[in-house]
Protein backbone atom coordinates (compact mmCIF):
# COMPACT_ATOMS: atom_id res chain seq x y z
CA UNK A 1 37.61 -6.73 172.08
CA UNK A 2 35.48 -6.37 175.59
CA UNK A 3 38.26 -6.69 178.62
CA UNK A 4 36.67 -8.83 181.10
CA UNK A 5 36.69 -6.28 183.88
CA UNK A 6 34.58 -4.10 181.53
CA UNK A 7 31.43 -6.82 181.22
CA UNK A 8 28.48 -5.85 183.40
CA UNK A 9 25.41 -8.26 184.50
CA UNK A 10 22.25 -7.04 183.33
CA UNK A 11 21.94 -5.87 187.08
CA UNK A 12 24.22 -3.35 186.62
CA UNK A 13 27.55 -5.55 188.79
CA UNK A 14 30.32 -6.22 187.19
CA UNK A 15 30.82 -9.66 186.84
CA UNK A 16 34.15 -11.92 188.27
CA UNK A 17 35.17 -14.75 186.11
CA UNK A 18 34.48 -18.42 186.94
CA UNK A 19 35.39 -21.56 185.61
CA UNK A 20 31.92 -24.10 185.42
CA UNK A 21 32.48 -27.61 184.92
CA UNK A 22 29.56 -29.72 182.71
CA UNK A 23 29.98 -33.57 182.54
CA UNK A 24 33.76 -32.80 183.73
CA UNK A 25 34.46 -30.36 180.91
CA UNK A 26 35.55 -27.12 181.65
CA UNK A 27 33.38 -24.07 180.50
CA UNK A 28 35.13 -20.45 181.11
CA UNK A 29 32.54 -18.08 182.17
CA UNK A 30 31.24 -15.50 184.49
CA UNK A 31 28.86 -14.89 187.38
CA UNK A 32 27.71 -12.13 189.32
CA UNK A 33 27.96 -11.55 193.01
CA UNK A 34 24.95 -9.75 193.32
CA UNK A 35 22.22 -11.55 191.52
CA UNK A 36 23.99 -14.75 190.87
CA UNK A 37 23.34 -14.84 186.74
CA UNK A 38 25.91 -17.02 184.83
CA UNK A 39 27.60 -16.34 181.67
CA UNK A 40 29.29 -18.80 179.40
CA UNK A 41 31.98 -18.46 177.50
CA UNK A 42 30.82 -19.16 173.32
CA UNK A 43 33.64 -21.17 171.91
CA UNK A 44 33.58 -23.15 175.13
CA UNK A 45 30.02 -24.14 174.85
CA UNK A 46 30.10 -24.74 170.78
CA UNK A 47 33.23 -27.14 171.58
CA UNK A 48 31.65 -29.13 174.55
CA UNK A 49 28.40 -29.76 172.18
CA UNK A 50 31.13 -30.90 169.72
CA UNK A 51 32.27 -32.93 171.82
CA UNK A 52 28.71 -33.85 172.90
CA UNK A 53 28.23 -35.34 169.33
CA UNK A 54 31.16 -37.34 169.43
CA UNK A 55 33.33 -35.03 166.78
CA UNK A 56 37.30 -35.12 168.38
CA UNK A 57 37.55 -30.53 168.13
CA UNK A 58 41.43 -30.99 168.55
CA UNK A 59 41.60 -32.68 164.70
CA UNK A 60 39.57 -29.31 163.51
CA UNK A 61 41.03 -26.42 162.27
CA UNK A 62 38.95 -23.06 162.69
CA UNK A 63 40.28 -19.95 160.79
């Protein structure tokens, strides 16, 4: 498992975490100070295209 203090941009910075809000859904994530690159969180961004397609994620059960 990657600590978050350990991820680096591309650049070289390390990045501080950020939450980014799409169509009022929250999306964990990353930026960078220096260059300004965003990183999203995965699981965030599969369940807000779940939610996209009208499937409820909350009645799913991932193992």
């Amino acid at each position: 498992m990657v600590m978050a203090d350990e991820i680096k941009c591309s650049c070289g910075c390390e990045l501080n975490p950020k939450i980014f809000y799409v169509d009022e859904f929250q999306i964990r994530g990353s930026e960078c100070p220096k260059c300004g690159k965003t990183y999203l969180n995965g699981e965030d961004v599969a369940r807000y295209a779940e939610n996209r397609k009208g499937i409820n994620v909350s009645d799913r059960v991932v193992c």
